[in-house]
Each structure stands twice: as structure tokens, then as C-alpha cells.
PDB file of N, CA and C in Angstrom:
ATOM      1  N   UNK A   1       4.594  -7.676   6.084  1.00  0.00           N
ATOM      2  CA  UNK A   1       4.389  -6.668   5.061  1.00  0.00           C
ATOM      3  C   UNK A   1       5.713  -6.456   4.341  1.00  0.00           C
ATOM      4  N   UNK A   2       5.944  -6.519   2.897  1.00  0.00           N
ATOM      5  CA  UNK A   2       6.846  -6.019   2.245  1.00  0.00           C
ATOM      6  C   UNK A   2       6.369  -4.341   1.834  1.00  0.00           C
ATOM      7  N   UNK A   3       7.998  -3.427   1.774  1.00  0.00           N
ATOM      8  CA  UNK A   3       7.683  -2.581   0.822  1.00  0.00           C
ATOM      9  C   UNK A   3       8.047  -2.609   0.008  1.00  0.00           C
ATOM     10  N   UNK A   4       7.523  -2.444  -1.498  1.00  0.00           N
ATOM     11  CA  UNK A   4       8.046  -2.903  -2.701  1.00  0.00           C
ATOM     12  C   UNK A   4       9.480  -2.479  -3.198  1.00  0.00           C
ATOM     13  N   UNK A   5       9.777  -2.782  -3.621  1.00  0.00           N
ATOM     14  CA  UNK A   5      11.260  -1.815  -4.066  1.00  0.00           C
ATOM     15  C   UNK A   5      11.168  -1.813  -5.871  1.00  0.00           C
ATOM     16  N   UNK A   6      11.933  -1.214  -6.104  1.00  0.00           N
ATOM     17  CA  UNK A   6      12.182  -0.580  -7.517  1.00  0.00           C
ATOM     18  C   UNK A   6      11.052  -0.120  -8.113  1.00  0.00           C
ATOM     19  N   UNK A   7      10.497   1.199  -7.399  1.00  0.00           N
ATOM     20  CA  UNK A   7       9.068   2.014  -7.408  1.00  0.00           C
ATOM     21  C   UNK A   7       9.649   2.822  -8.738  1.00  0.00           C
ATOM     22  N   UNK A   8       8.674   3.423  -9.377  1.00  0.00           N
ATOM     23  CA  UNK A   8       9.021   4.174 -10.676  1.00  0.00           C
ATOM     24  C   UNK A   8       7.589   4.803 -10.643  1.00  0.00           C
ATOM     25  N   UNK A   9       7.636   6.281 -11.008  1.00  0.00           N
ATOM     26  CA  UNK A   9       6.346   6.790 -10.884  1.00  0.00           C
ATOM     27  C   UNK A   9       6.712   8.532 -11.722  1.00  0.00           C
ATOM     28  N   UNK A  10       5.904   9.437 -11.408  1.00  0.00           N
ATOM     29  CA  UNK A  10       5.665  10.591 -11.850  1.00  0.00           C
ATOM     30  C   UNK A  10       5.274  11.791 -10.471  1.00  0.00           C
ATOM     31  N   UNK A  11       5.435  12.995 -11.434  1.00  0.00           N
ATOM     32  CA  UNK A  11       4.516  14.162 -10.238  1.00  0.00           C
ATOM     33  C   UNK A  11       2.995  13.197  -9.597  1.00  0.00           C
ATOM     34  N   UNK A  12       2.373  12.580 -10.614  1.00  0.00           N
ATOM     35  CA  UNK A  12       1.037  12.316  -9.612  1.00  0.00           C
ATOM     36  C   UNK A  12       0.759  10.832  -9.891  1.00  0.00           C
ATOM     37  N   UNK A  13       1.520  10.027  -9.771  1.00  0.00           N
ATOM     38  CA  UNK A  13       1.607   8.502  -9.989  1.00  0.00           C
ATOM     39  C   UNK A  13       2.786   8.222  -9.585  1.00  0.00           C
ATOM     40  N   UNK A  14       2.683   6.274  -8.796  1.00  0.00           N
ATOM     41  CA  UNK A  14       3.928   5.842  -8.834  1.00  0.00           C
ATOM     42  C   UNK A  14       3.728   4.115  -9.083  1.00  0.00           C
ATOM     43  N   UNK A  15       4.612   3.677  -9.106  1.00  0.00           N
ATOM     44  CA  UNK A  15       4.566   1.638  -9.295  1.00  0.00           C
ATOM     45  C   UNK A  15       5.422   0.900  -8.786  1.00  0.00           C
ATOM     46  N   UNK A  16       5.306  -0.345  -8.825  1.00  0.00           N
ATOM     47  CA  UNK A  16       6.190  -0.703  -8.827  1.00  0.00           C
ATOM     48  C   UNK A  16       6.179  -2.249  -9.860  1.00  0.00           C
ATOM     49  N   UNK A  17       7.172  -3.011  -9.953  1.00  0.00           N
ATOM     50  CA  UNK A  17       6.907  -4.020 -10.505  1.00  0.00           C
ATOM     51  C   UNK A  17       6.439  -5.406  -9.898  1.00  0.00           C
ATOM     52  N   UNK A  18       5.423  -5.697 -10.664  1.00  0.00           N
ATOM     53  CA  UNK A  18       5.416  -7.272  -9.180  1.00  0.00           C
ATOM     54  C   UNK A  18       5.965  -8.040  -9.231  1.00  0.00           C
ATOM     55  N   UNK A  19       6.689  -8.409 -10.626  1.00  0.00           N
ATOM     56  CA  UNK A  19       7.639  -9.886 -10.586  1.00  0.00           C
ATOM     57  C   UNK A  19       8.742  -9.495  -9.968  1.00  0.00           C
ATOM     58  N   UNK A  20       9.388  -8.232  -9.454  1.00  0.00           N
ATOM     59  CA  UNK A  20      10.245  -8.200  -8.819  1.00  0.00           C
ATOM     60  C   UNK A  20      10.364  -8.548  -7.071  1.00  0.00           C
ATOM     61  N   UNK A  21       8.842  -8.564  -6.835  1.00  0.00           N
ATOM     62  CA  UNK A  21       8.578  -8.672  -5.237  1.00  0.00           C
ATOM     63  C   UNK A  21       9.115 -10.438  -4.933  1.00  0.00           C
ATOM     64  N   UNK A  22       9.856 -10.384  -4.037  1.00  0.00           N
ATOM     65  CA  UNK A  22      10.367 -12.206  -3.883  1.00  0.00           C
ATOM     66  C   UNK A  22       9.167 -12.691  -3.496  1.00  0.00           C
ATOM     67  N   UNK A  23       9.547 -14.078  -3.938  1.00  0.00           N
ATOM     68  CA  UNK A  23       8.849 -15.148  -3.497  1.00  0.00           C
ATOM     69  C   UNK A  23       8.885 -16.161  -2.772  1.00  0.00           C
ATOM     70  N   UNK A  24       7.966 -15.172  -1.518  1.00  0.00           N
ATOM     71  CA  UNK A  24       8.477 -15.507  -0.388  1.00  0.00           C
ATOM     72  C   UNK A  24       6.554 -15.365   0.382  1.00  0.00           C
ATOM     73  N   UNK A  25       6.108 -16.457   0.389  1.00  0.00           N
ATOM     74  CA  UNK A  25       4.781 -16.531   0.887  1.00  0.00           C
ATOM     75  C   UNK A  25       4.442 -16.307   2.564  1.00  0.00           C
ATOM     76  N   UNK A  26       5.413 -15.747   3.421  1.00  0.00           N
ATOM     77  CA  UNK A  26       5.352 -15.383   4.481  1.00  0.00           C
ATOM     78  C   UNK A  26       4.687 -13.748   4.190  1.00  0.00           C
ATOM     79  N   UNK A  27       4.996 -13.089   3.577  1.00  0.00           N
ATOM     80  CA  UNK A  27       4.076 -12.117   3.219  1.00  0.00           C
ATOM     81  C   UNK A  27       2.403 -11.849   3.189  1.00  0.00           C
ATOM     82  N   UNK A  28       1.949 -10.837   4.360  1.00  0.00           N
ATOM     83  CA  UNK A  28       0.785 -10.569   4.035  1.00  0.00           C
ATOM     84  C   UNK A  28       0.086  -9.951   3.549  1.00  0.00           C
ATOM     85  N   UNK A  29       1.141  -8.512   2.730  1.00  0.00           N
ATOM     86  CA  UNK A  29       0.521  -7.931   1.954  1.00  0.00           C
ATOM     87  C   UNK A  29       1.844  -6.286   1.813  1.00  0.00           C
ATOM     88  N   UNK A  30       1.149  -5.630   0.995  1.00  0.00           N
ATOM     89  CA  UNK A  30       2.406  -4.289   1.005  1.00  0.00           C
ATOM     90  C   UNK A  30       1.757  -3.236   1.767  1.00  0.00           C
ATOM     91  N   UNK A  31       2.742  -2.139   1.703  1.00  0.00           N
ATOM     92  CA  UNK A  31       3.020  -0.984   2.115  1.00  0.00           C
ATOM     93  C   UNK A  31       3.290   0.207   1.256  1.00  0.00           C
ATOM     94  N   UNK A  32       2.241   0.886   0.979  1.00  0.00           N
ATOM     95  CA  UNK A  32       2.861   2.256   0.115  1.00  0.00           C
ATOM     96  C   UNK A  32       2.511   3.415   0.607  1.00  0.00           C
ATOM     97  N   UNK A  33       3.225   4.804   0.046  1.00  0.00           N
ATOM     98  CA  UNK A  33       2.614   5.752   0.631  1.00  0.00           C
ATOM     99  C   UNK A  33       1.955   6.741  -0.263  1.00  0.00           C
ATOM    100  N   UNK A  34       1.055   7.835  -0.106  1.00  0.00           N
ATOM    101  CA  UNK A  34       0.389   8.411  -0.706  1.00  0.00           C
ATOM    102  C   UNK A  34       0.678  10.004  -0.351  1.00  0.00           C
ATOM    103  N   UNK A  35       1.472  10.724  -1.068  1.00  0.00           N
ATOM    104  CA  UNK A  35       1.839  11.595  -0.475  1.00  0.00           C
ATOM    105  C   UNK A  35       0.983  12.763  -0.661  1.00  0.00           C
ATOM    106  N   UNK A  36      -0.384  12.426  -1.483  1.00  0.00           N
ATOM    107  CA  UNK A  36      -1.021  14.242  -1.622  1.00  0.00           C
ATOM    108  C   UNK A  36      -1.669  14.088  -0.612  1.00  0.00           C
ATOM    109  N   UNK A  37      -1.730  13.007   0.430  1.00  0.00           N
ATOM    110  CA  UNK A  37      -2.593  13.361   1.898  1.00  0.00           C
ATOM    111  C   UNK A  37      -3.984  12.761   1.953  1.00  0.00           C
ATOM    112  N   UNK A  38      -4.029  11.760   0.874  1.00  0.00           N
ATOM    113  CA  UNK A  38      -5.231  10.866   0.654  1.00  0.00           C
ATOM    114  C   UNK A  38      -4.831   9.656   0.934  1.00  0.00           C
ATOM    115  N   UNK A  39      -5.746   8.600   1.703  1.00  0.00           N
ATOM    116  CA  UNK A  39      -5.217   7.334   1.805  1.00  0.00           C
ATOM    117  C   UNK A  39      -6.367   6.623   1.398  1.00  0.00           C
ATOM    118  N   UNK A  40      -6.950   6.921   0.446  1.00  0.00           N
ATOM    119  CA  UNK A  40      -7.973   6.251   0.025  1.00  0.00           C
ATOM    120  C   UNK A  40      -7.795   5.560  -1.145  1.00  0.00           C
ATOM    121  N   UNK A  41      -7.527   4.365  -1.578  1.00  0.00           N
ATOM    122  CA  UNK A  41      -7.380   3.020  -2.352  1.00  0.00           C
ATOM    123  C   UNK A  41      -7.284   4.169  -4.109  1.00  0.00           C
ATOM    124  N   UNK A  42      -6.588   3.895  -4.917  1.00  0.00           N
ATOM    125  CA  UNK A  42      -6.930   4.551  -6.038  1.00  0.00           C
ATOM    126  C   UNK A  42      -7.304   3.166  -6.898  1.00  0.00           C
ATOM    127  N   UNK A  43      -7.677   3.333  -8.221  1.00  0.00           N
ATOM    128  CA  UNK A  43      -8.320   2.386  -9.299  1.00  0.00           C
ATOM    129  C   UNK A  43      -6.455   1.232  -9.235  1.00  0.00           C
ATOM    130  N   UNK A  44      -5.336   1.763  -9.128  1.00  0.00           N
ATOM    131  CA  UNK A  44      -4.355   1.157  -9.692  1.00  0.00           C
ATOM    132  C   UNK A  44      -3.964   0.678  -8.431  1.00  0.00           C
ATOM    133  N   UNK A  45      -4.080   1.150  -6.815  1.00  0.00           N
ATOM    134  CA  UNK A  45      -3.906   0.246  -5.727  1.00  0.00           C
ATOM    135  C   UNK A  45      -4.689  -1.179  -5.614  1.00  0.00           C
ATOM    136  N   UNK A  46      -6.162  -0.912  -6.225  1.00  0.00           N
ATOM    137  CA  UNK A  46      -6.637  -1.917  -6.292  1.00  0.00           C
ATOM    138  C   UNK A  46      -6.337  -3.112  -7.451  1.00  0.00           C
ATOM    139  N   UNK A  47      -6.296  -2.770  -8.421  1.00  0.00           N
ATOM    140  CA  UNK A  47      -5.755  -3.420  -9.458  1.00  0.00           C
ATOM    141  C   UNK A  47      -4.138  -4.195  -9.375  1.00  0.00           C
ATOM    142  N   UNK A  48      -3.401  -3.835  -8.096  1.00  0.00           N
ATOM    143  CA  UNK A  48      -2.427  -4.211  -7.654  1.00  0.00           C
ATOM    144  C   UNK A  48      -2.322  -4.458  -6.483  1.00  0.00           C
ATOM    145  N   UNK A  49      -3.245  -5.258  -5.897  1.00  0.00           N
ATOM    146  CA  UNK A  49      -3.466  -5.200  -4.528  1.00  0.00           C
ATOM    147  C   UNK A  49      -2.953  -6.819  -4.482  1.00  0.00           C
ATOM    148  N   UNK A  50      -1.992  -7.097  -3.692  1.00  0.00           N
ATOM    149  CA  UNK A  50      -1.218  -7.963  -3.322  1.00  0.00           C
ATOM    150  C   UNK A  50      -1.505  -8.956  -1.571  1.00  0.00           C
ATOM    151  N   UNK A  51      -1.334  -9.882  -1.760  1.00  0.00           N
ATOM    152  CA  UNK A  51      -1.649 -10.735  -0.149  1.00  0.00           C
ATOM    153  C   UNK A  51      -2.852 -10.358   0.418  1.00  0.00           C
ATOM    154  N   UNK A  52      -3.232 -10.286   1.846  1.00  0.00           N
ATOM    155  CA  UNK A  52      -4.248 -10.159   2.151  1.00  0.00           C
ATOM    156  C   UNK A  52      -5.006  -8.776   2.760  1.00  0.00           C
ATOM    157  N   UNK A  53      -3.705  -8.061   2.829  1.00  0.00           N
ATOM    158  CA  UNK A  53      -4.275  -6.205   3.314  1.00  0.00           C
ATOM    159  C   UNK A  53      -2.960  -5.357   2.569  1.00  0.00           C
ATOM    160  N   UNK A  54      -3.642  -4.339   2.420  1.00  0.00           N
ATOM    161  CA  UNK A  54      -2.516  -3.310   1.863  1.00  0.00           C
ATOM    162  C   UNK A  54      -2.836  -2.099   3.333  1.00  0.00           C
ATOM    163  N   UNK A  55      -1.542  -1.386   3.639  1.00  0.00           N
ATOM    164  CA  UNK A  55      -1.196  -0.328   4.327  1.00  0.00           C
ATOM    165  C   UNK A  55      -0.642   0.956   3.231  1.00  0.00           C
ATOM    166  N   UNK A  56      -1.678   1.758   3.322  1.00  0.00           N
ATOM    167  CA  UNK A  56      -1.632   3.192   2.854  1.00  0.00           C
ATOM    168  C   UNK A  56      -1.184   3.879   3.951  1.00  0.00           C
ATOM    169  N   UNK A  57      -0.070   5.282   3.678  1.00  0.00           N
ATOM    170  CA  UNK A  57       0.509   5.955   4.954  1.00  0.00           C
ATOM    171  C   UNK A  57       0.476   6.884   3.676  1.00  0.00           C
ATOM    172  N   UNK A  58      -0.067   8.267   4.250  1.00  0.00           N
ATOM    173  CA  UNK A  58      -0.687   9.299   3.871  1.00  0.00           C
ATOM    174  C   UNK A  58       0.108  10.415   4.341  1.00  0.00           C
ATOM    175  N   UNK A  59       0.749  11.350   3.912  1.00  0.00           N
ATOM    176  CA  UNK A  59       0.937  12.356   4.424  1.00  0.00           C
ATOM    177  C   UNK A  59       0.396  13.111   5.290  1.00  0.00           C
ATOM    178  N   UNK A  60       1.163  13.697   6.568  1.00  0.00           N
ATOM    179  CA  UNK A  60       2.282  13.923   6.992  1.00  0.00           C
ATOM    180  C   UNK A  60       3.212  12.656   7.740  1.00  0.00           C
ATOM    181  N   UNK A  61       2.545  11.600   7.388  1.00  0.00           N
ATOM    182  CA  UNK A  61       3.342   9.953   8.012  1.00  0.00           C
ATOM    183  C   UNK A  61       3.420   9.750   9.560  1.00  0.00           C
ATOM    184  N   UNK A  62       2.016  10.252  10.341  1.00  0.00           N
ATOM    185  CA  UNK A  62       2.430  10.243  11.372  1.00  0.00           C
ATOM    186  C   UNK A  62       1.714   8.851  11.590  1.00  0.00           C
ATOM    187  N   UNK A  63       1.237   8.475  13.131  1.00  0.00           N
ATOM    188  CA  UNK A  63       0.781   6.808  13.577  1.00  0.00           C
ATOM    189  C   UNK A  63      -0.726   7.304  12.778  1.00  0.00           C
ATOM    190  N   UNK A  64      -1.832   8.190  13.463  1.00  0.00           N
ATOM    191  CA  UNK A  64      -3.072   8.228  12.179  1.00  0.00           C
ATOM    192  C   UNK A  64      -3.089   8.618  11.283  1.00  0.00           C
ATOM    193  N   UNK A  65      -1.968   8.458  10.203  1.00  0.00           N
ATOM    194  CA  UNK A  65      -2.309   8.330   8.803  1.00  0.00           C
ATOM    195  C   UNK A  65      -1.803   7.215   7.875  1.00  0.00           C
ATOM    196  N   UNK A  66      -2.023   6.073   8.527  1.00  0.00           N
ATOM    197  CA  UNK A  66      -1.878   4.941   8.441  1.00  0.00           C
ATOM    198  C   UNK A  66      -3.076   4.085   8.388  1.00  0.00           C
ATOM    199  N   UNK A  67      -3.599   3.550   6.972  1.00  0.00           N
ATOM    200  CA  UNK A  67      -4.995   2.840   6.867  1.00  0.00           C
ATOM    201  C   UNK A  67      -4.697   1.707   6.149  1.00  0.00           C
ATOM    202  N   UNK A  68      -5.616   0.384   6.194  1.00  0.00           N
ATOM    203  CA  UNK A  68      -5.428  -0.609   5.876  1.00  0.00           C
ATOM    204  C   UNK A  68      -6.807  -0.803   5.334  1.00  0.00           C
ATOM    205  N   UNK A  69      -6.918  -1.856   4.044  1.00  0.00           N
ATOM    206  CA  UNK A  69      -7.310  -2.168   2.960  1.00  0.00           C
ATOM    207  C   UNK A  69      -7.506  -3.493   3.124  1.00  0.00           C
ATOM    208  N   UNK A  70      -8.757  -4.294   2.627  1.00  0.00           N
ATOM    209  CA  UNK A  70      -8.616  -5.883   2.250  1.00  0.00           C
ATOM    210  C   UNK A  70      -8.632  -5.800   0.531  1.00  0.00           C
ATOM    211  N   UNK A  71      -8.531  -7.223   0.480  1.00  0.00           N
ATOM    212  CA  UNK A  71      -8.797  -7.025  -1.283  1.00  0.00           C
ATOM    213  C   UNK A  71      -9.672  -6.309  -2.000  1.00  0.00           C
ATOM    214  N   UNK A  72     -11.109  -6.644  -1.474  1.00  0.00           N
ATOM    215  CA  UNK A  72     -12.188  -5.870  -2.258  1.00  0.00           C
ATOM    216  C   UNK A  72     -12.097  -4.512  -1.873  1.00  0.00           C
ATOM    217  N   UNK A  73     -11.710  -3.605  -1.107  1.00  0.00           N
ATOM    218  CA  UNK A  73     -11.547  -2.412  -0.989  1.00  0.00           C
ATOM    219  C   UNK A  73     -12.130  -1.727   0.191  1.00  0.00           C
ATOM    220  N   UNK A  74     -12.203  -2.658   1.123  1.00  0.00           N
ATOM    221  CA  UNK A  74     -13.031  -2.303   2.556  1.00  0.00           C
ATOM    222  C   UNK A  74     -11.672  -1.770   3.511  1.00  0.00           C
ATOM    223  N   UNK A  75     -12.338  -0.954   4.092  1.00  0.00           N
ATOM    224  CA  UNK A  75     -11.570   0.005   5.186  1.00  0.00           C
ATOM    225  C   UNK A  75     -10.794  -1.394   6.163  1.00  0.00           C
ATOM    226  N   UNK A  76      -9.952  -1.808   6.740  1.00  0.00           N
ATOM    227  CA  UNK A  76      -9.804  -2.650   8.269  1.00  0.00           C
ATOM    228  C   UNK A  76      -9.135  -2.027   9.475  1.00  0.00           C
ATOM    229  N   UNK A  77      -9.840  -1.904  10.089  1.00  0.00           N
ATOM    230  CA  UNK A  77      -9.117  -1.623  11.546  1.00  0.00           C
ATOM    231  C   UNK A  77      -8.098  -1.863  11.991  1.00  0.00           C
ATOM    232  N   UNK A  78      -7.002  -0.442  12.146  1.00  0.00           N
ATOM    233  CA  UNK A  78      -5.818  -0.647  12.039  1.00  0.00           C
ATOM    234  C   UNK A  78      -5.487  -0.110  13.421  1.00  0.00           C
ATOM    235  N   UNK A  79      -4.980  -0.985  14.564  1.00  0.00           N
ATOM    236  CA  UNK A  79      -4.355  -0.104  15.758  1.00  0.00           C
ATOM    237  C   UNK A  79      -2.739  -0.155  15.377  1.00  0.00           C
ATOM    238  N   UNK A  80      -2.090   1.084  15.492  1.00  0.00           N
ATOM    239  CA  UNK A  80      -0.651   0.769  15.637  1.00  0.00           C
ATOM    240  C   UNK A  80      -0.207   1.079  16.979  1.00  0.00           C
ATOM    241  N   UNK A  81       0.494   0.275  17.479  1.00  0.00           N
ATOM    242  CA  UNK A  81       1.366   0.423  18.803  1.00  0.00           C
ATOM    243  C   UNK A  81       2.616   0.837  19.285  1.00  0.00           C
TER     244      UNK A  81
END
């Protein structure tokens, strides 16, 4: 998992750029967080949905608020250890 770097966003939005993510195909997908306490995919996570799962971490960032995503937008079973 990469987390993206050089994020740019607002009070209720954020981004990042993708040509900046290396290219580096050991990657399976990103990491962002969602801080109003929703970890549910928005229209622009999907539209930027990168490798093969995305990890949403939701406020308050503890181990269950941590959810994972495939491309089309299906929930995946996430144990963290």
C-alpha cells in the first residue's frame, strides 16, 4: 500500500495527484483517511481508485475503523493484526 503524498484538499474535500505516485508496480493499492467518521467510498474515491483495494481509516483511527474497498466498490474483509 502506498500513501499518496502531495494531498491538497479543503474543509470537506481532499486529493491528491496521480502522476506523482511512483512507478513502482509492487503496489497494491492506497491508503486515505476520512476524517468526518465515514468510511464509505465517495463518487471521487472511486473515480480514483488505484491497484487492487483501497484502505479507508475513518475517524477516530483506531484498528475498527479501517475498511477496504475493491475496484467496483464492494466492501473486503479486512482483519488487522
Amino acid at each position: 500500500m502506498i500513501i499518496p503524498p502531495f494531498a491538497y484538499g479543503g474543509t470537506a474535500h481532499s486529493g491528491f495527484p496521480h502522476y506523482r505516485l511512483p512507478a513502482d508496480t509492487s503496489y497494491v493499492g492506497i491508503i486515505h483517511s476520512h476524517p468526518s467518521g465515514s468510511a464509505k467510498q465517495s463518487i471521487t474515491d472511486q473515480n480514483n481508485f488505484w491497484g487492487l483495494i483501497s484502505l479507508i481509516v475513518k475517524y477516530p483511527y483506531e484498528d475498527d475503523d479501517i475498511f477496504a474497498w475493491d475496484s467496483k466498490g464492494n466492501s473486503v474483509k479486512l482483519t488487522v493484526v
